[in-house]
N, C-alpha and C. Protein backbone atom coordinates (compact mmCIF):
# COMPACT_ATOMS: atom_id res chain seq x y z
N UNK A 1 83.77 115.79 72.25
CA UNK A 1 83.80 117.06 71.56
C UNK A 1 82.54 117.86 71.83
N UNK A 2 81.42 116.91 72.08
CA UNK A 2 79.85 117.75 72.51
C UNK A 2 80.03 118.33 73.32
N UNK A 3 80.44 117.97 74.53
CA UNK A 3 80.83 118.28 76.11
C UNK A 3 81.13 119.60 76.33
N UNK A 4 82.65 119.73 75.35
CA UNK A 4 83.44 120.61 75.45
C UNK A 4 82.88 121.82 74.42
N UNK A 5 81.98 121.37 73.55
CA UNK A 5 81.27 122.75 72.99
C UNK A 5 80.11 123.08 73.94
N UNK A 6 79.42 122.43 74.94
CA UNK A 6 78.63 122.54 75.62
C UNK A 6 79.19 123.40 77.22
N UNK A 7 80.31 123.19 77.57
CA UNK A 7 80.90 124.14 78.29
C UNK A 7 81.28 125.41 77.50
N UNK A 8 81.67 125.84 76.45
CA UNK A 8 81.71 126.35 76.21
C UNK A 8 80.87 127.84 75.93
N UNK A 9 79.67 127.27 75.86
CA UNK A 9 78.66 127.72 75.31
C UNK A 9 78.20 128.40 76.71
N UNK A 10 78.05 127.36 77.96
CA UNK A 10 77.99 127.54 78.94
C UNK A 10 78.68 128.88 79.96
N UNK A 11 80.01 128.74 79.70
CA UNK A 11 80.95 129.58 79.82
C UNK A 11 80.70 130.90 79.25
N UNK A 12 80.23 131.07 78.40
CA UNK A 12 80.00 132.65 77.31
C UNK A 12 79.09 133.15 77.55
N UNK A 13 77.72 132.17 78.17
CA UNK A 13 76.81 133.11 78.19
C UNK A 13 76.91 133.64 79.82
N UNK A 14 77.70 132.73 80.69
CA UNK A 14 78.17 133.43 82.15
C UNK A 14 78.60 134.64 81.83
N UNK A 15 79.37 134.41 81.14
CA UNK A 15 80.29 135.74 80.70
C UNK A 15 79.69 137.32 80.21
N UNK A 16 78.51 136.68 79.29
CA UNK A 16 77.99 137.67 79.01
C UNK A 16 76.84 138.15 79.89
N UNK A 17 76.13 137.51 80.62
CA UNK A 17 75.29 137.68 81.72
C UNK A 17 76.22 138.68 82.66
N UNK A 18 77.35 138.20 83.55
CA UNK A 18 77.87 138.93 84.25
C UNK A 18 78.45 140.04 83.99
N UNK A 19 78.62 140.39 82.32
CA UNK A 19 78.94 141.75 82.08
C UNK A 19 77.79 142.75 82.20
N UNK A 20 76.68 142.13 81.51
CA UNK A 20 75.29 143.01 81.29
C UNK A 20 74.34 143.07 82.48
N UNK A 21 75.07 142.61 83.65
CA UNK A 21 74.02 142.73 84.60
C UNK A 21 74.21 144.25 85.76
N UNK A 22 75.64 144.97 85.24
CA UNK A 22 75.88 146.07 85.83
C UNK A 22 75.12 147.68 84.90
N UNK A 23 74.79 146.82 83.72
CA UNK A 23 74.72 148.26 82.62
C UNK A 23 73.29 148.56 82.82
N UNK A 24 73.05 149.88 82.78
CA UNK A 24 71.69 150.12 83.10
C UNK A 24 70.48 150.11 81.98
N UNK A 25 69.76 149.26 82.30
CA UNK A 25 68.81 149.40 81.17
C UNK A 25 67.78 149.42 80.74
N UNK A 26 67.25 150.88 80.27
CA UNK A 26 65.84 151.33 80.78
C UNK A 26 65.15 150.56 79.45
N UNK A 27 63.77 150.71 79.36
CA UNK A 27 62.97 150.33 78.29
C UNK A 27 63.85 149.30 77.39
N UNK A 28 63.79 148.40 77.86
CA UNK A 28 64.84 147.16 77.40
C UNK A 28 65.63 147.19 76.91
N UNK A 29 66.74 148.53 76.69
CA UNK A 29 67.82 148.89 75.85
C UNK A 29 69.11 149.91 77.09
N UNK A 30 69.91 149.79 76.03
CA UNK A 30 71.03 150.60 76.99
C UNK A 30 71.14 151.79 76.42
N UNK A 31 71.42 152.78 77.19
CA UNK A 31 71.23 153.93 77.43
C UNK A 31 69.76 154.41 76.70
N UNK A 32 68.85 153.43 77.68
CA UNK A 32 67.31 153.95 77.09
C UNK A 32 66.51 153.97 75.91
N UNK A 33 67.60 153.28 74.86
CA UNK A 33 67.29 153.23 73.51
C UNK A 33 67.68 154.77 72.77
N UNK A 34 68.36 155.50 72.97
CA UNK A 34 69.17 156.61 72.96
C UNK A 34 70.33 156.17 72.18
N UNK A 35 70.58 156.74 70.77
CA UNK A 35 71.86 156.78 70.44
C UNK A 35 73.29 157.04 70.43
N UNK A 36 74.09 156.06 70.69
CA UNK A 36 75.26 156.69 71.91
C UNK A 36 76.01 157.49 70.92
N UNK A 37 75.71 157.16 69.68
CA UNK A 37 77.17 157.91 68.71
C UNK A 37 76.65 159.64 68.88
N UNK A 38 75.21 159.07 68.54
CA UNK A 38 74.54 160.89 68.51
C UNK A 38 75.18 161.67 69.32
N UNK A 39 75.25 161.01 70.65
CA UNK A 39 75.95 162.40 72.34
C UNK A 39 77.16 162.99 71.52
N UNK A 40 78.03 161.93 70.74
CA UNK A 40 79.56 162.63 70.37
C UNK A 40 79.05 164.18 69.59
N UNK A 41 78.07 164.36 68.98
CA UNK A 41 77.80 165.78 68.00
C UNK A 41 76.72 166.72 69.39
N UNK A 42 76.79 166.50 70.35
CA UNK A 42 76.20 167.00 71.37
C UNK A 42 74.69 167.22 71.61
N UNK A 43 74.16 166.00 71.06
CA UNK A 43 72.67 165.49 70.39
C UNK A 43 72.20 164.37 71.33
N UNK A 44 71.17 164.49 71.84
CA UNK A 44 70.75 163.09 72.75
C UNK A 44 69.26 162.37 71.51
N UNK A 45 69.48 161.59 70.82
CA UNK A 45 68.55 161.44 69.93
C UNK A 45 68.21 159.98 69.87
N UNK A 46 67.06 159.85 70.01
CA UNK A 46 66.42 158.37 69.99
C UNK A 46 66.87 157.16 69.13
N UNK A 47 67.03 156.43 69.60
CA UNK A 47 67.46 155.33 68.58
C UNK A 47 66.18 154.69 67.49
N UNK A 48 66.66 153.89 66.83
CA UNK A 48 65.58 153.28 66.06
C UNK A 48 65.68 151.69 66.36
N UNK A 49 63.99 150.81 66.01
CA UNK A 49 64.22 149.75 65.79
C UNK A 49 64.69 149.11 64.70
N UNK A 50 64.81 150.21 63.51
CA UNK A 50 65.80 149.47 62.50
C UNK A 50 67.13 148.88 62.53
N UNK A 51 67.53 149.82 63.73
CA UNK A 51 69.13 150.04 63.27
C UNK A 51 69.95 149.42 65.08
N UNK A 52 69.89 148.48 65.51
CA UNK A 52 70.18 148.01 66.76
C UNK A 52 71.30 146.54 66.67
N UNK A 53 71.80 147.06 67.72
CA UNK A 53 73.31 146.36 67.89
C UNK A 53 73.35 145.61 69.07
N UNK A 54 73.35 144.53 69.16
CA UNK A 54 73.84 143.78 70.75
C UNK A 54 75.26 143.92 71.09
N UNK A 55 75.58 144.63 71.95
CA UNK A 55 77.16 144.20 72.67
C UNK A 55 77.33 143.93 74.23
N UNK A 56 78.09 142.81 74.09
CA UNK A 56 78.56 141.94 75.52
C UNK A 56 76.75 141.93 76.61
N UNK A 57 75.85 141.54 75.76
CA UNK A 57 74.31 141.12 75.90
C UNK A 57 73.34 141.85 75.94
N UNK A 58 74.02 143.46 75.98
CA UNK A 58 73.06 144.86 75.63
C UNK A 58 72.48 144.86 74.59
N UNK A 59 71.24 145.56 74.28
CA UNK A 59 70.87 146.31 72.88
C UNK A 59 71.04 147.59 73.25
N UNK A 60 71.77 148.19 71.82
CA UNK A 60 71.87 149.55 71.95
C UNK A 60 70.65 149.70 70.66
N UNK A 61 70.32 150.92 70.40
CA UNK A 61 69.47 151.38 69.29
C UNK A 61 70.08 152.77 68.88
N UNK A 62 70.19 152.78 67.53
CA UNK A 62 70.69 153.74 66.84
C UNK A 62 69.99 154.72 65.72
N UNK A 63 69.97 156.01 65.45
CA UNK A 63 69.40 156.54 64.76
C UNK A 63 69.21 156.27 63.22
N UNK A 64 70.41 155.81 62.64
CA UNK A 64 70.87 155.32 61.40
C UNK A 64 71.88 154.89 61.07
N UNK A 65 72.13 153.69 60.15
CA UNK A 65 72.76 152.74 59.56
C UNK A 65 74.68 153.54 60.13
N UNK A 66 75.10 154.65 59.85
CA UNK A 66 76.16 155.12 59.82
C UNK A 66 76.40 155.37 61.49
N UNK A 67 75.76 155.88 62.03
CA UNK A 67 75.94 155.60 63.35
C UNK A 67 76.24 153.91 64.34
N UNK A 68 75.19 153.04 63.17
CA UNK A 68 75.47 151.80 64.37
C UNK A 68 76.48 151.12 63.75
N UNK A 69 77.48 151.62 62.51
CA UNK A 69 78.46 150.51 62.20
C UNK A 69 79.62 151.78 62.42
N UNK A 70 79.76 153.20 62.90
CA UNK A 70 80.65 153.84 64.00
C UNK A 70 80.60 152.46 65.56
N UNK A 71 80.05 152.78 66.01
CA UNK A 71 79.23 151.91 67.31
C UNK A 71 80.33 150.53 66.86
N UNK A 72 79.23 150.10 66.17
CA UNK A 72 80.15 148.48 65.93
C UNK A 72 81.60 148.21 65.71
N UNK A 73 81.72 149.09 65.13
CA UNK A 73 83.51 149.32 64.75
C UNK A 73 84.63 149.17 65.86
N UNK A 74 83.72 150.61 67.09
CA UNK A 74 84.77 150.90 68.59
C UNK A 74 83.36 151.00 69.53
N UNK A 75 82.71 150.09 69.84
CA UNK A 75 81.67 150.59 70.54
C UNK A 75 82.40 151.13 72.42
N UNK A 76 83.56 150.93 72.53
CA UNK A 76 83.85 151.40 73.97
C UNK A 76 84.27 152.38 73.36
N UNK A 77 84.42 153.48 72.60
CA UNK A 77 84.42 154.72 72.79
C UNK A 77 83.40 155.23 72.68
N UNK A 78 82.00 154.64 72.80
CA UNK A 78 80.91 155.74 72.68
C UNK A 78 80.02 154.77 73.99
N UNK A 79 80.27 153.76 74.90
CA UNK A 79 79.78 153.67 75.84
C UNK A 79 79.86 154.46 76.72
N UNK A 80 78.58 154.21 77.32
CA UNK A 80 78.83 155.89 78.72
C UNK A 80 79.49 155.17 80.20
N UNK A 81 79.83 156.29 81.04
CA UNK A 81 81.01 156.02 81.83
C UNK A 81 79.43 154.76 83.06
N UNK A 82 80.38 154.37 83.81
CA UNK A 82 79.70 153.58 84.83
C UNK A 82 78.47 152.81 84.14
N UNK A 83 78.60 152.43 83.25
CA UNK A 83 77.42 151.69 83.12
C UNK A 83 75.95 152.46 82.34
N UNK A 84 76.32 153.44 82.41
CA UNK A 84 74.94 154.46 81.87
C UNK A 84 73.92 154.71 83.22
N UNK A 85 74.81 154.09 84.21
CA UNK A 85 74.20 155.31 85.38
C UNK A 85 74.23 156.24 85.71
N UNK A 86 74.02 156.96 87.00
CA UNK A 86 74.00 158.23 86.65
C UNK A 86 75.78 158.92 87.40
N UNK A 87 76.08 159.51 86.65
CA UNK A 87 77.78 159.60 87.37
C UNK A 87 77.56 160.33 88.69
N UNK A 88 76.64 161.53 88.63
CA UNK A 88 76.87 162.48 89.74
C UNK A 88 76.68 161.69 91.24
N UNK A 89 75.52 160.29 90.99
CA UNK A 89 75.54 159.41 92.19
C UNK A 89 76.33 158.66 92.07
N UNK A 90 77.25 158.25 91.20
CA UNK A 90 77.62 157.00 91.50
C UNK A 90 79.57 157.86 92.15
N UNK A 91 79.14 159.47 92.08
CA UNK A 91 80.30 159.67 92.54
C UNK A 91 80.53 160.17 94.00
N UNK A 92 79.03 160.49 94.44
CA UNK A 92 78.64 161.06 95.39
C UNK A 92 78.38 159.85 96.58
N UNK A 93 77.57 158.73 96.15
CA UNK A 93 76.63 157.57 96.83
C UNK A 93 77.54 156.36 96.65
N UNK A 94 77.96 156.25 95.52
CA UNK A 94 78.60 154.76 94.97
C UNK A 94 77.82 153.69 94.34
N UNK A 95 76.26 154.64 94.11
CA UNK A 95 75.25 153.68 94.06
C UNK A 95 74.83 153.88 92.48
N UNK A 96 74.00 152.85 92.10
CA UNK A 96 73.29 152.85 90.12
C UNK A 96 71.91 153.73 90.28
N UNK A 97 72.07 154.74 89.66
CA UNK A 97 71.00 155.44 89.87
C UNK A 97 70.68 155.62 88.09
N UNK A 98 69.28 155.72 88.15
CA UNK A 98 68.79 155.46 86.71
C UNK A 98 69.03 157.23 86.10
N UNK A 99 69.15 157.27 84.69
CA UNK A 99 69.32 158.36 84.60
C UNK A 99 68.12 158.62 83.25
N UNK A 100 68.14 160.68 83.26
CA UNK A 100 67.54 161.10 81.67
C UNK A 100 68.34 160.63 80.37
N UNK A 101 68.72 160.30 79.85
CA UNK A 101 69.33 160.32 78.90
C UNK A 101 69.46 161.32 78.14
N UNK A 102 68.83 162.52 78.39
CA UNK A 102 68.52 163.85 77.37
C UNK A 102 69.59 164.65 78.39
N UNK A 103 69.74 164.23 79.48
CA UNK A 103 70.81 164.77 80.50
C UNK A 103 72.22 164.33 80.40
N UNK A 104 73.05 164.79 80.36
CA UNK A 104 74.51 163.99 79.64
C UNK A 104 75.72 165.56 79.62
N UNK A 105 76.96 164.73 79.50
CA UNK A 105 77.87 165.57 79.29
C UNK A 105 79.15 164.82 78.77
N UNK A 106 79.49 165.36 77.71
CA UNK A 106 80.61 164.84 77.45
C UNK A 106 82.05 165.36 77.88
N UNK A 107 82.52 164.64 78.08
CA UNK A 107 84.26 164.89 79.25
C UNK A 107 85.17 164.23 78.60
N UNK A 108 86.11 165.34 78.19
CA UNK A 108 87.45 164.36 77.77
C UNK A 108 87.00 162.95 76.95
N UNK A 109 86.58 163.21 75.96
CA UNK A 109 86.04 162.47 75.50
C UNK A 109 85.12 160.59 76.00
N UNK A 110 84.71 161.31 76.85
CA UNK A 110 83.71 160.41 77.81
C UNK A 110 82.21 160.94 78.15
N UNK A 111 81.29 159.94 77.43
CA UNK A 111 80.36 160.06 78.33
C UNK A 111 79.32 159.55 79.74
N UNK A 112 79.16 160.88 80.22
CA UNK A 112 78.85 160.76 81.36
C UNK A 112 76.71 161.22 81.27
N UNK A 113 76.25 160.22 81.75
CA UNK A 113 74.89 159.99 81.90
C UNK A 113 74.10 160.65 83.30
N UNK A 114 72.77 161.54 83.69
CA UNK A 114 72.75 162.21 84.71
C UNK A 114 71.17 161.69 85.37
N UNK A 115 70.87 161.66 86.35
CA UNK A 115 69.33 161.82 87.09
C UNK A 115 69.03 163.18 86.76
N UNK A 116 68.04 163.29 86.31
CA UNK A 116 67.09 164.68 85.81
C UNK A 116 65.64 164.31 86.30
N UNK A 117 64.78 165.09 87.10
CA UNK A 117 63.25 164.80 87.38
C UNK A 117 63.11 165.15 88.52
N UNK A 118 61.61 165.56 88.52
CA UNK A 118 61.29 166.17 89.50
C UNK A 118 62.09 166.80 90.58
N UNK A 119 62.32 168.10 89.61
CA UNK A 119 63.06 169.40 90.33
C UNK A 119 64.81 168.61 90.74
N UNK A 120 65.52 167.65 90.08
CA UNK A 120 66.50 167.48 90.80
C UNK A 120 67.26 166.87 89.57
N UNK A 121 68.29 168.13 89.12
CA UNK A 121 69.09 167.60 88.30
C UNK A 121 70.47 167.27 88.31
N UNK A 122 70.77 166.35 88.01
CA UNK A 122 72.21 165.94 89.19
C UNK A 122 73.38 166.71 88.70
N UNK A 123 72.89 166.93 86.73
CA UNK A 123 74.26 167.75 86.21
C UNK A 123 74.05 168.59 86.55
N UNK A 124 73.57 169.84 87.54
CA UNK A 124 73.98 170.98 87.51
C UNK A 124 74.83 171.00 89.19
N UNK A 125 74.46 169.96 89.76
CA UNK A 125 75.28 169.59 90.92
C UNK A 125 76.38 169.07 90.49
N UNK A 126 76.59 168.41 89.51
CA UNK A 126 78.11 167.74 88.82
C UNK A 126 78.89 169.16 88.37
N UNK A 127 78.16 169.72 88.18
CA UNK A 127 78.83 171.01 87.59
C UNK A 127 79.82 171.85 88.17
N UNK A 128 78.98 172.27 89.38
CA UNK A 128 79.00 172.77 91.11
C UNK A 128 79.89 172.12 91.63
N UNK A 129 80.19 170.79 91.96
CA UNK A 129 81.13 170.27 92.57
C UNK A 129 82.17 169.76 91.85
N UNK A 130 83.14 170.24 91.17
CA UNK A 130 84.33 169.94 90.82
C UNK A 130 84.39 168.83 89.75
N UNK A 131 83.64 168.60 88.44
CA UNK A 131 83.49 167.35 87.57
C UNK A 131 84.65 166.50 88.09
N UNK A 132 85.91 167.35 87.55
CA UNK A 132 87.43 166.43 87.64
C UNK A 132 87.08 165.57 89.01
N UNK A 133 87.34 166.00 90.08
CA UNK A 133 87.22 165.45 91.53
C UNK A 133 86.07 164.49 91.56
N UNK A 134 85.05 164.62 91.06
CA UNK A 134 84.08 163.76 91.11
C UNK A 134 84.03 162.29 90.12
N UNK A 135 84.64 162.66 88.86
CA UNK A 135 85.18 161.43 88.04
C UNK A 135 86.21 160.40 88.45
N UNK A 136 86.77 161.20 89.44
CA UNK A 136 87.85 160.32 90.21
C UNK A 136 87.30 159.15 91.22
N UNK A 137 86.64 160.22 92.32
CA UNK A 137 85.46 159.08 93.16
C UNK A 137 84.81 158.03 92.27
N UNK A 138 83.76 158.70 91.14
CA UNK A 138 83.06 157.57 90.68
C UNK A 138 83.52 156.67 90.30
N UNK A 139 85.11 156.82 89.21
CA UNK A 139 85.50 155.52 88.66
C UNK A 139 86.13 154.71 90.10
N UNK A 140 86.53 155.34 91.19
CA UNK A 140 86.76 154.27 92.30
C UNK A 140 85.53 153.58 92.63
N UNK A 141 84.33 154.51 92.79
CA UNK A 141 83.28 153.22 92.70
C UNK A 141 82.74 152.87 91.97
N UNK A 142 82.55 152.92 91.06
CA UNK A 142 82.59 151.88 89.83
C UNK A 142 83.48 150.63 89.73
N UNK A 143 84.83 151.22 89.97
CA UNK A 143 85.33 149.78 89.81
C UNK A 143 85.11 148.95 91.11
N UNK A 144 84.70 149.11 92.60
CA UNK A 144 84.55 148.88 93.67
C UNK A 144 83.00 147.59 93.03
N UNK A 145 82.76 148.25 92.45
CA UNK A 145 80.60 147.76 92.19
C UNK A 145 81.10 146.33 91.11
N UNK A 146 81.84 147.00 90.07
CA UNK A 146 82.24 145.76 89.20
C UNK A 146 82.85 144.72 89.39
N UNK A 147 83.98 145.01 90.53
CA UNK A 147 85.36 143.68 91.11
C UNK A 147 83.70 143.06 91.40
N UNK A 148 83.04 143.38 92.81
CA UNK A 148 82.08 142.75 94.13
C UNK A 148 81.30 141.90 93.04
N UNK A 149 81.13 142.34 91.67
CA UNK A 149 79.99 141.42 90.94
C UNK A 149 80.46 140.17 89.90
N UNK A 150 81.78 140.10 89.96
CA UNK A 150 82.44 139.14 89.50
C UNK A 150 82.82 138.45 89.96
């Protein structure tokens, strides 16, 4: 019975390793320590260390108590698209590019995370080139990046 709780155990944290090793994560948190519920009211607002949630091996950080048990409730409707990279590369390149977090757009109820800095902001190129058409590419590579890492 040890064995088999010992695979087990074994098994879950594979599991959770190989999910969290695609999500991007700046200052030891996902989406930067940035509150994901906040983007839904069109707000990019810092999370707190009070108020923080682990999912599938992330920490997210949240502004307050009502935000991180939204989060906890459905947290895949307020995860950002690709991982919390940046979409405009990952639709353009196929590649994880780190993003602002103060840079963002919400789509059809999705969010999408951007590279902002030094003079080069990717949402106003996401903008420019056709969002729709470009969400299409990225989620092909996205899912291309996720199959290769499993």
């Amino acid at each position: 019975m040890k064995s088999i709780w010992m695979l087990f155990l074994l098994f879950a944290s594979l599991v959770i390793t190989g999910q969290s090793k695609d999500i991007n994560i700046q200052n030891n948190y996902g989406a930067a320590g940035y509150d994901l519920v906040s983007y839904t009211e069109e707000k990019a607002i810092k999370g707190s260390d009070k108020f923080m949630y682990k999912h599938k091996g992330v920490v997210y950080r949240f502004s307050s108590k009502v935000n991180l048990l939204k989060f906890e409730k459905n947290p895949v409707k307020f995860l950002p698209q690709y991982g919390g990279w940046c979409a405009y590369a990952m639709a353009t390149k196929g590649e994880k590019v780190k993003v602002n977090p103060k840079t963002f757009e919400l789509r059809n109820g999705k969010l999408y995370l951007f590279y902002d800095a030094y003079f080069d902001n990717t949402y106003e190129d996401w903008i420019e080139e056709e969002p729709e058409e470009l969400v299409i590419k990225a989620d092909k590579n996205w899912a291309s990046i996720v199959n290769s890492s499993q």
